[in-house]
N, C-alpha and C. Protein backbone atom coordinates (compact mmCIF):
# COMPACT_ATOMS: atom_id res chain seq x y z
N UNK A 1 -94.50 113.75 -66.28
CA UNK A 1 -94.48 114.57 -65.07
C UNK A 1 -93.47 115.70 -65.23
N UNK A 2 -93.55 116.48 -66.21
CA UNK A 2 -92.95 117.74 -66.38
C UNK A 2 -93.53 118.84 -66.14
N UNK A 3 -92.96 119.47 -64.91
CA UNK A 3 -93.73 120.66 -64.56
C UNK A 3 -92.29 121.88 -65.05
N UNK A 4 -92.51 122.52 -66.09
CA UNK A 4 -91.94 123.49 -66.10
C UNK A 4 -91.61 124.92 -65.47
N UNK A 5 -93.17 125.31 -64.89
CA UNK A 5 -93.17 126.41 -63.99
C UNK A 5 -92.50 126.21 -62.81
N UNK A 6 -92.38 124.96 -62.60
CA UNK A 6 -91.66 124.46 -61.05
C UNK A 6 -90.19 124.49 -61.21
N UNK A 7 -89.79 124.50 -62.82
CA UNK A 7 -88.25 124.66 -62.75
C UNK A 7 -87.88 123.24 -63.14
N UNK A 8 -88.30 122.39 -62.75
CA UNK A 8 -88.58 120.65 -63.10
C UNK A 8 -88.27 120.42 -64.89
N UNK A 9 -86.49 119.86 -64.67
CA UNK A 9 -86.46 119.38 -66.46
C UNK A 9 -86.32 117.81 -66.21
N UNK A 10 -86.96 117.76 -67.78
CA UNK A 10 -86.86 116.52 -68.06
C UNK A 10 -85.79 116.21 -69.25
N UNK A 11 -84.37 115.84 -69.05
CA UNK A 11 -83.32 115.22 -69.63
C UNK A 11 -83.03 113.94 -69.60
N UNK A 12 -81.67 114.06 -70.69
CA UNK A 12 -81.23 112.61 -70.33
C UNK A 12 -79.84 112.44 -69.56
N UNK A 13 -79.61 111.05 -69.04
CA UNK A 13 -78.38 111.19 -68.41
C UNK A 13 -77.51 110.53 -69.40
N UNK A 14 -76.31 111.49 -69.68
CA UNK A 14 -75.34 110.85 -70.47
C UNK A 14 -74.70 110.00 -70.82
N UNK A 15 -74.38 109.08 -69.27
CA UNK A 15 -73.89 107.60 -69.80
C UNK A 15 -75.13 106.95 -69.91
N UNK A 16 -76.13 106.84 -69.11
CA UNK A 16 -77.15 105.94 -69.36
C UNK A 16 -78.32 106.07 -70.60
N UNK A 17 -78.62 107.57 -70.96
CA UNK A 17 -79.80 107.60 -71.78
C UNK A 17 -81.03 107.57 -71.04
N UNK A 18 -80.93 107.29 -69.83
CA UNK A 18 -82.09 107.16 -68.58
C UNK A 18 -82.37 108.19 -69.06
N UNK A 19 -83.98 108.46 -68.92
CA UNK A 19 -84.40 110.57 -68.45
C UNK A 19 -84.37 110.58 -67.07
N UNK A 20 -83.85 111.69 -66.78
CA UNK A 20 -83.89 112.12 -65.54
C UNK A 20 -84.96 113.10 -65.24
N UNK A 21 -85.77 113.66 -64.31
CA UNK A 21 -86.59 114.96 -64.02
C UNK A 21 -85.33 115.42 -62.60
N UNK A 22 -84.98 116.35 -63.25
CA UNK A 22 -84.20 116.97 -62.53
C UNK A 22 -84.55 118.62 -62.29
N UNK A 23 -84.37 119.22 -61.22
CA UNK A 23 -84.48 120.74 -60.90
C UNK A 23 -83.04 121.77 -60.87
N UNK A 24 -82.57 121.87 -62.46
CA UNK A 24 -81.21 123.12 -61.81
C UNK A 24 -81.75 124.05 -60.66
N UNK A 25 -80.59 124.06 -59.71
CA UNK A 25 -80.73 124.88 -58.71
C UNK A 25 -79.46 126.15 -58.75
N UNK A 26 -78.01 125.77 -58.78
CA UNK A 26 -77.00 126.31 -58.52
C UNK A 26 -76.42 126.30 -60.29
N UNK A 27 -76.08 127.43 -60.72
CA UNK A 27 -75.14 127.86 -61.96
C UNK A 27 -73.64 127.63 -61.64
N UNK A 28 -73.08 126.74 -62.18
CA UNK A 28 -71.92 126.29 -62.25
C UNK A 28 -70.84 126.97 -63.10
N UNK A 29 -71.52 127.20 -64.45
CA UNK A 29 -70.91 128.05 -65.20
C UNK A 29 -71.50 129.00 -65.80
N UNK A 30 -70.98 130.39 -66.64
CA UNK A 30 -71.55 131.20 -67.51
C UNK A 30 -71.91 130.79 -68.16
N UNK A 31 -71.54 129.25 -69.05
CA UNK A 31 -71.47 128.35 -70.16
C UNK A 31 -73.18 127.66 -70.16
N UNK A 32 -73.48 128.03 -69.14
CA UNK A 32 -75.21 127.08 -68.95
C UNK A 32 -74.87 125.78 -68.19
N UNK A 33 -73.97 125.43 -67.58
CA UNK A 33 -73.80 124.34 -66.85
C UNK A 33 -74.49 124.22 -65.37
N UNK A 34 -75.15 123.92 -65.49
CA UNK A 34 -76.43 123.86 -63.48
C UNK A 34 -76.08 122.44 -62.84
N UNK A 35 -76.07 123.03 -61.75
CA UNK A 35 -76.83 121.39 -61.08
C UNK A 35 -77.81 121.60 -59.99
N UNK A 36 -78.29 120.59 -60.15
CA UNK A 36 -79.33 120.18 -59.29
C UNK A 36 -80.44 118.88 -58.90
N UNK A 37 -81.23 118.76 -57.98
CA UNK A 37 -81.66 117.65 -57.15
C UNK A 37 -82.54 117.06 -58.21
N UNK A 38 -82.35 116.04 -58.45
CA UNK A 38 -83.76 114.43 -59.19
C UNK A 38 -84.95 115.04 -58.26
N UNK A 39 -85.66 114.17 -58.85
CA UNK A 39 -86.96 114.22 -57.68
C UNK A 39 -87.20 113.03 -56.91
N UNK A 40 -85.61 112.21 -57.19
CA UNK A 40 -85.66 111.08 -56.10
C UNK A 40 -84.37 111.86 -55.00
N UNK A 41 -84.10 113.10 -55.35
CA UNK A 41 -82.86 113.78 -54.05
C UNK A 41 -81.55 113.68 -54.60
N UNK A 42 -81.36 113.14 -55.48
CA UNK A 42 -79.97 112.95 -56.11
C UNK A 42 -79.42 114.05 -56.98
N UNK A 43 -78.55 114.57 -56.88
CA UNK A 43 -77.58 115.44 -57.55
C UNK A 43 -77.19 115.16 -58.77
N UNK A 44 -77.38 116.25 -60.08
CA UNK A 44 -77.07 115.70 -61.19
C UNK A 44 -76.33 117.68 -61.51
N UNK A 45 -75.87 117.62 -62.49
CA UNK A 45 -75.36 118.28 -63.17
C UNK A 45 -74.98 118.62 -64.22
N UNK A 46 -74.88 119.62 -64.96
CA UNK A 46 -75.19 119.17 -66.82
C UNK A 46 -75.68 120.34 -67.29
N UNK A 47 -76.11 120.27 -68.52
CA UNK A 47 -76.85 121.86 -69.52
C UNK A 47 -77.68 121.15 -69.38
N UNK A 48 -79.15 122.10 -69.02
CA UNK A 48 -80.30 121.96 -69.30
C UNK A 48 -80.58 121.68 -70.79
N UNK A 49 -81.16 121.08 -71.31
CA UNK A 49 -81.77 120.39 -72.67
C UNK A 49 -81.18 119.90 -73.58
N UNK A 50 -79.82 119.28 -72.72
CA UNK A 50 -78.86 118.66 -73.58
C UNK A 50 -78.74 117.17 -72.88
N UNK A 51 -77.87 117.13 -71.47
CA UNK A 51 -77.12 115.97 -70.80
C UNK A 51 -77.10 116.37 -69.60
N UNK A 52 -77.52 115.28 -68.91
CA UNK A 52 -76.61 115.39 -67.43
C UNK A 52 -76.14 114.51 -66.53
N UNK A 53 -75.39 114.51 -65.45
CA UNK A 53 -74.37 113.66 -65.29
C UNK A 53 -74.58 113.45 -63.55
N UNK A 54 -74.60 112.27 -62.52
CA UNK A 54 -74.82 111.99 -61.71
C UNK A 54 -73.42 112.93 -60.84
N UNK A 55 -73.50 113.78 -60.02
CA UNK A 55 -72.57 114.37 -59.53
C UNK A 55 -71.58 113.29 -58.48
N UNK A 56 -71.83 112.27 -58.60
CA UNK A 56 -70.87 111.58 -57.85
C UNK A 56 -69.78 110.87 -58.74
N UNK A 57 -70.46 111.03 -59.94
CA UNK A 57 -70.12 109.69 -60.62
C UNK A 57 -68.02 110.90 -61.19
N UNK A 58 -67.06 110.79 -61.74
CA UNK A 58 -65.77 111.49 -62.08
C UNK A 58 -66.29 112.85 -63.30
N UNK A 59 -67.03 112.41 -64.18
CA UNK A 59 -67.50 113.69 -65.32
C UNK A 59 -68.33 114.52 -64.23
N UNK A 60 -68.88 114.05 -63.62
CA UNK A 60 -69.54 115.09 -62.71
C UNK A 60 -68.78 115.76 -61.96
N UNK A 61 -68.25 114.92 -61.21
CA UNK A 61 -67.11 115.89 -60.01
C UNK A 61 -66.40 116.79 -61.15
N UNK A 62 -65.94 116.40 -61.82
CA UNK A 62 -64.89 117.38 -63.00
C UNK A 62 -65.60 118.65 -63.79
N UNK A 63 -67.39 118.69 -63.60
CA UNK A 63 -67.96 119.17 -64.08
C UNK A 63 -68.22 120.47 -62.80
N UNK A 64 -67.89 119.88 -61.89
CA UNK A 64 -68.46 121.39 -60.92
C UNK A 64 -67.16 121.63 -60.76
N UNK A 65 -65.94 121.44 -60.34
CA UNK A 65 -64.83 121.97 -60.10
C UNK A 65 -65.33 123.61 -61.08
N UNK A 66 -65.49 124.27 -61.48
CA UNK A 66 -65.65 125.55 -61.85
C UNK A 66 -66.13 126.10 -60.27
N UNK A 67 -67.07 125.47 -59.35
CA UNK A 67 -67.42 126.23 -58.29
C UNK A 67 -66.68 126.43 -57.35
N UNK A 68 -65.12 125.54 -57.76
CA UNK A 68 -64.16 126.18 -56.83
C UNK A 68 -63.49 127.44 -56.82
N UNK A 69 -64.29 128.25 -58.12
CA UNK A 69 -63.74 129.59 -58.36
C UNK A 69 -64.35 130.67 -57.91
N UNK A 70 -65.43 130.11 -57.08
CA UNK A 70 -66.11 131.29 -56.18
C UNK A 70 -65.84 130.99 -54.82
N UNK A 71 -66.28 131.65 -53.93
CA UNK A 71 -65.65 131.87 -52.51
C UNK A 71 -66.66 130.92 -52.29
N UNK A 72 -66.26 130.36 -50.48
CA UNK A 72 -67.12 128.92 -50.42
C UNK A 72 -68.56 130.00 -49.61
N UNK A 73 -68.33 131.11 -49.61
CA UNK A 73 -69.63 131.97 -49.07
C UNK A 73 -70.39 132.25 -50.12
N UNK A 74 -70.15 132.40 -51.30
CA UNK A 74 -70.99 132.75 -52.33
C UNK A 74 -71.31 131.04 -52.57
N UNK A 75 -70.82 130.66 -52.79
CA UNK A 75 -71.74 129.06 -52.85
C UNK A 75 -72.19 128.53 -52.24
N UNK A 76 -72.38 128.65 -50.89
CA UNK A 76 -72.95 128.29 -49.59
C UNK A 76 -74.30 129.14 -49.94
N UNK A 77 -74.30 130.69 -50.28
CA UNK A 77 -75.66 131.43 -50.46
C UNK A 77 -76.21 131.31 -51.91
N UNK A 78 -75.79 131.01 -52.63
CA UNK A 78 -76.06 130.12 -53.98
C UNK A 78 -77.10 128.68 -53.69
N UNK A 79 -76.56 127.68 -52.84
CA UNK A 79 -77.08 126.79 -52.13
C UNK A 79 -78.38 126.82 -51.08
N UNK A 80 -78.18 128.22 -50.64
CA UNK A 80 -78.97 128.57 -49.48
C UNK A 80 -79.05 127.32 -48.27
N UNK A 81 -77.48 127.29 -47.70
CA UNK A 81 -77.01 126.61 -46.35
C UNK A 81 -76.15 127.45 -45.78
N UNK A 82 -75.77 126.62 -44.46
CA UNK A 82 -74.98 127.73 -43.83
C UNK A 82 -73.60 126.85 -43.91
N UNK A 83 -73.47 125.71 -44.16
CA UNK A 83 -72.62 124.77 -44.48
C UNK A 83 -72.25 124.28 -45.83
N UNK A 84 -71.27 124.05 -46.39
CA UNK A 84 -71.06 123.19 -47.32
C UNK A 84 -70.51 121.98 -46.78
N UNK A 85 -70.15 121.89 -45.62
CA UNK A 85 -69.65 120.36 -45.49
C UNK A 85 -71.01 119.26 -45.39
N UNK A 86 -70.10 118.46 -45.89
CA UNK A 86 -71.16 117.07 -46.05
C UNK A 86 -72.48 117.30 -47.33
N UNK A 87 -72.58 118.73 -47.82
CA UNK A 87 -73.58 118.89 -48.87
C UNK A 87 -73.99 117.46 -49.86
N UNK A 88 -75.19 117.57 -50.00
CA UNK A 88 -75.50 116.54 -51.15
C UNK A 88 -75.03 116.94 -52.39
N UNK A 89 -74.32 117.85 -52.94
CA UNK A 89 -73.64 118.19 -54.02
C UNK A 89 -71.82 117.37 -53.71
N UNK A 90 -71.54 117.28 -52.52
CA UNK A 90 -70.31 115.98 -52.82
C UNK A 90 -69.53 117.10 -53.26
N UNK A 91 -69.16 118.10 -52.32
CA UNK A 91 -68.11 119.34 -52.79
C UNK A 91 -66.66 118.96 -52.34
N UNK A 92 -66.69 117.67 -51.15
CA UNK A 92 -65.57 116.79 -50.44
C UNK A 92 -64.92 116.22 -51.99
N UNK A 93 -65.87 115.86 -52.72
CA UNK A 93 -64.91 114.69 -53.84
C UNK A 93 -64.26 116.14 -55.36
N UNK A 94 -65.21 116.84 -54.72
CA UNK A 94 -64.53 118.23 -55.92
C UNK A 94 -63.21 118.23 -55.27
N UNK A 95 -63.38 118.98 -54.30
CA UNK A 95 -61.79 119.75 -53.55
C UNK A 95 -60.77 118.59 -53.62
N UNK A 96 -61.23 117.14 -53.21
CA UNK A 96 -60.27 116.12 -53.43
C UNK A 96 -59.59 115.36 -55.00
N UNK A 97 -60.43 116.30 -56.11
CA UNK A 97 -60.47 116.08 -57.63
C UNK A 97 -59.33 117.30 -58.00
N UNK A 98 -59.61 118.22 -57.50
CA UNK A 98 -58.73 119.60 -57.57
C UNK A 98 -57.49 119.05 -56.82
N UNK A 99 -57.20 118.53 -55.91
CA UNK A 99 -55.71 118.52 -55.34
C UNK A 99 -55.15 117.18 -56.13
N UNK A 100 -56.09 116.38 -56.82
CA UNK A 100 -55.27 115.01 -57.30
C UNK A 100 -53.93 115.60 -58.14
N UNK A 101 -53.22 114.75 -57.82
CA UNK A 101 -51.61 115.13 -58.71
C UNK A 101 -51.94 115.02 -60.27
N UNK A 102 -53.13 114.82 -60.96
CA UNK A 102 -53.26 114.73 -62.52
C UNK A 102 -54.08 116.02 -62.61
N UNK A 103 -54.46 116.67 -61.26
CA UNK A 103 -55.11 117.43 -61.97
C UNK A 103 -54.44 119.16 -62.20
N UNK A 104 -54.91 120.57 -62.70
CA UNK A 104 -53.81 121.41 -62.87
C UNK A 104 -53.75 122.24 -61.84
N UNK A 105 -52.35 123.04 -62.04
CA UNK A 105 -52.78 123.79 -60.89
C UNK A 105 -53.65 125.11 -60.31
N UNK A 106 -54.28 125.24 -61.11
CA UNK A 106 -55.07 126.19 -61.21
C UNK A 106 -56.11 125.48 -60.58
N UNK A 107 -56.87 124.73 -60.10
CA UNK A 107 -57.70 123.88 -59.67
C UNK A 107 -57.27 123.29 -58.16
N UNK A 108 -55.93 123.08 -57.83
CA UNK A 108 -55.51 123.02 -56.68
C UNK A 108 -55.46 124.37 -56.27
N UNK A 109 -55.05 125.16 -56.63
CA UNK A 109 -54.91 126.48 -56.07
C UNK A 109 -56.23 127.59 -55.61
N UNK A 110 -57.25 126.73 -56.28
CA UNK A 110 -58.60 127.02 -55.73
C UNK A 110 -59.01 126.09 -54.58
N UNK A 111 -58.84 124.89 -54.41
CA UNK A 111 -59.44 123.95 -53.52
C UNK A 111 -58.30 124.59 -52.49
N UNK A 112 -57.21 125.12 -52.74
CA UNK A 112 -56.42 125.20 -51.41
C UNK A 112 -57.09 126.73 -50.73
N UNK A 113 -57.36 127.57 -51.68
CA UNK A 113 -58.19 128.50 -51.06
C UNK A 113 -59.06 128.31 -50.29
N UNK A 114 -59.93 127.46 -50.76
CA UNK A 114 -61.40 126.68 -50.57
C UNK A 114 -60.45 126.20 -48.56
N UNK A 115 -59.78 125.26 -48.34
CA UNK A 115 -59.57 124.54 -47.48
C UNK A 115 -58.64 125.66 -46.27
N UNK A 116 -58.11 126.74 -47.25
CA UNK A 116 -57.66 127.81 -45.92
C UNK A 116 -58.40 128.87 -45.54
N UNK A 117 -59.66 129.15 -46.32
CA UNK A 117 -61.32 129.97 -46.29
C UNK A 117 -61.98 128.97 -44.89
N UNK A 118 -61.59 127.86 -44.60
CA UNK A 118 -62.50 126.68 -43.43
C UNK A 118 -62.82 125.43 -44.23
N UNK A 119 -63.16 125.50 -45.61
CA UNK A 119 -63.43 123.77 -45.69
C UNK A 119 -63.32 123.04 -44.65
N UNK A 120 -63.62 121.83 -44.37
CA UNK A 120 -63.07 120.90 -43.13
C UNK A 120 -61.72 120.10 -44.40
N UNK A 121 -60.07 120.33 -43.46
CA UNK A 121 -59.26 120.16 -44.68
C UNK A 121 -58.67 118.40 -44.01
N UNK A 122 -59.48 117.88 -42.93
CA UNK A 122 -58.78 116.79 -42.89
C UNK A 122 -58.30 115.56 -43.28
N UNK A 123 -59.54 115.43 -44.00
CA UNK A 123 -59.22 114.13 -45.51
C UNK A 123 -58.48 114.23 -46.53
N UNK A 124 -57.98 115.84 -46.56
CA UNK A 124 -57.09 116.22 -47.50
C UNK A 124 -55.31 116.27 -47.08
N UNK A 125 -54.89 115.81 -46.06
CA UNK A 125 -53.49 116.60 -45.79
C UNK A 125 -52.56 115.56 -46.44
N UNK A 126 -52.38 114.08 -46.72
CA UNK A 126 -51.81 113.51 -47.94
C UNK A 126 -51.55 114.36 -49.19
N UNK A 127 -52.74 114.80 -49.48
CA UNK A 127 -53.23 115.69 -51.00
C UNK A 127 -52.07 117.45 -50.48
N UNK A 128 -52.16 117.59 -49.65
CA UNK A 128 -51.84 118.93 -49.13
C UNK A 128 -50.82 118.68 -49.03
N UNK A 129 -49.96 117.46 -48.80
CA UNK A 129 -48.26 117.48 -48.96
C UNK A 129 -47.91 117.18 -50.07
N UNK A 130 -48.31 116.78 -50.56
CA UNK A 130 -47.79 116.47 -52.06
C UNK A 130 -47.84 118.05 -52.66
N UNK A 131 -48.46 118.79 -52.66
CA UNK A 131 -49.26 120.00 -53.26
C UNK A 131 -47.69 120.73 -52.78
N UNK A 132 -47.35 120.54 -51.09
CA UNK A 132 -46.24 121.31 -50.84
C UNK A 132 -44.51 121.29 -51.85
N UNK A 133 -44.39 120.31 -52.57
CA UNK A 133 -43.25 119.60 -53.64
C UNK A 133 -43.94 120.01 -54.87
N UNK A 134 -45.28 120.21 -55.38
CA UNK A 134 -45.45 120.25 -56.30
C UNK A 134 -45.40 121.79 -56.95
N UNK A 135 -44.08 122.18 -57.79
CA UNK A 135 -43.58 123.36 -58.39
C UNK A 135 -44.51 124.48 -59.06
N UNK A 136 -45.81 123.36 -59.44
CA UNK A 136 -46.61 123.78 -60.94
C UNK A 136 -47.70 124.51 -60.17
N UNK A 137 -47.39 124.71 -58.76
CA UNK A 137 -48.35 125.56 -57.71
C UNK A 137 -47.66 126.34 -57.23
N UNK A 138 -48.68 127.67 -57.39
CA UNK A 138 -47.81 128.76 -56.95
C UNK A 138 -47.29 128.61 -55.72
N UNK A 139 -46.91 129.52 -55.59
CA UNK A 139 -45.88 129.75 -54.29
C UNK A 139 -47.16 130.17 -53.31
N UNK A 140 -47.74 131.00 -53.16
CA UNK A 140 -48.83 131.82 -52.54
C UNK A 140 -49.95 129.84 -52.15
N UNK A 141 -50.02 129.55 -52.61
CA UNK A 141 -50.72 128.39 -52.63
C UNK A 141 -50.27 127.18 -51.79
N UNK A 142 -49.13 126.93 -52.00
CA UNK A 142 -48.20 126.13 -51.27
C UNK A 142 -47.65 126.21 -50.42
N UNK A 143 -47.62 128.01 -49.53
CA UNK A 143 -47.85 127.95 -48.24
C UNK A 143 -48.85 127.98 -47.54
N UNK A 144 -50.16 128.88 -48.46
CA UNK A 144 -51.37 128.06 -48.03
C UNK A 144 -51.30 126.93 -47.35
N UNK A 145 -51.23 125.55 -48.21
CA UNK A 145 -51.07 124.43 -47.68
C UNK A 145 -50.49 124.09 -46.91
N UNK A 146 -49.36 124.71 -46.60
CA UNK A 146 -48.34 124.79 -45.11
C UNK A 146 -49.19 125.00 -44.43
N UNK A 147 -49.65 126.12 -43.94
CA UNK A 147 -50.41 126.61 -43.01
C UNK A 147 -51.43 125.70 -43.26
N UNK A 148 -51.93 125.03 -43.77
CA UNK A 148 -53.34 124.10 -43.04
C UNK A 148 -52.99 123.26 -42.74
N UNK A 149 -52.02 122.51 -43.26
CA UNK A 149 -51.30 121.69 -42.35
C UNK A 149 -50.81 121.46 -41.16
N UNK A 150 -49.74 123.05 -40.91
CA UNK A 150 -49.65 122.75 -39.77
C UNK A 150 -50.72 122.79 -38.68
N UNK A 151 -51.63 123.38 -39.24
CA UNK A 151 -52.84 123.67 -38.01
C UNK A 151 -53.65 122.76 -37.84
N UNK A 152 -53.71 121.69 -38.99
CA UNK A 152 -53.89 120.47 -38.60
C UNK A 152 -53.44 120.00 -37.67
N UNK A 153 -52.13 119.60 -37.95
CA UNK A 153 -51.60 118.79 -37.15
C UNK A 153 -51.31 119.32 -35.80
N UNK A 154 -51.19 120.49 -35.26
CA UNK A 154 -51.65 121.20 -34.11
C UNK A 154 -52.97 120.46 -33.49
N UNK A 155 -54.11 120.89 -34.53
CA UNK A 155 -55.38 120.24 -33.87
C UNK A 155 -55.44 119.22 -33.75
N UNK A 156 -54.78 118.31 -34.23
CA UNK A 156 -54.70 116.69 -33.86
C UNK A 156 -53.59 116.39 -33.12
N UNK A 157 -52.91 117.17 -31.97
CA UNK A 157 -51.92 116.72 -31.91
C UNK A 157 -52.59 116.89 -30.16
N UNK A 158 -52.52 115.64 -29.29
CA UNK A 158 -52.85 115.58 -27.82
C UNK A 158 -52.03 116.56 -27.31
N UNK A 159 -53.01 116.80 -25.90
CA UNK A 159 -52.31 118.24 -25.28
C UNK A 159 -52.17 117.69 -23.97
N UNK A 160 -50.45 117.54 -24.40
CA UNK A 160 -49.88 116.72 -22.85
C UNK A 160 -49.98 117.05 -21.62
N UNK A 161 -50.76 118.29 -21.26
CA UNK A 161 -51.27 118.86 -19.96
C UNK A 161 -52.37 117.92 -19.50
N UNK A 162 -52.86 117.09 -20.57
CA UNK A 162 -54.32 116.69 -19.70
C UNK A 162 -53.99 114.88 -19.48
């Protein structure tokens, strides 16, 4: 069931050797890196006619972090949504892969863009204080994270008038 004109590849998945029929949709990298939907709805990611990798699974998440280097509007119209939150691409476990303390800062310093552009940054503000101590982030970045923080915690904070 390979329809090529449809865009429809047939690969394998890297840890398993499974074939997948998968559809690149979104360019991840200059490098030929795509992802896109199974034809059971599932998100994979990978070079076309080589490997590809279940986007939930850590090589995957580590594999789109490159799309934190575009604005979350050019990947939203890349996607063709008006949202990225909650996407079946799992862009929540990228931005939360980018702020982990192993990862660099060049990668936090995009997800913090990403989260002061609107991301929804609330699963992140643990990740966002640590980010505030952490040196190896710029300065420009780490008040970023100030500022979403505090506006977090503004928005979560009851408004003793009522």
């Amino acid at each position: 069931m390979f329809v090529e004109d449809a865009g429809w590849r047939s690969d394998q998945a890297r840890d398993t050797g499974e074939t997948v029929l998968w559809r690149p949709f979104i360019r991840v990298t200059r490098a030929g890196v795509w992802a896109g939907q199974t034809d059971n709805g599932n998100w994979m990611v990978g070079r076309p006619g080589r490997h590809v990798l279940p986007v939930d699974s850590l090589p995957g998440v580590v594999a789109l972090l490159p799309l934190l280097e575009r604005s979350m509007a050019q990947v939203a119209a890349d996607l063709e949504v008006g949202s990225l939150a909650e996407h079946g691409l799992g862009l929540e476990r990228v931005v939360a892969a980018a702020l982990d303390e192993r990862s660099s800062a060049h990668w936090a310093a995009h997800a913090i863009a990403w989260l002061d552009a609107g991301f929804p940054a609330a699963e992140y503000q643990d990740a966002l204080r640590r980010v505030l101590a952490d040196k190896r982030i710029s300065q420009r970045a780490r008040q970023a994270a100030g500022r979403i923080l505090s506006s977090a915690s503004l928005a979560a904070t009851p408004d003793p008038s009522r």
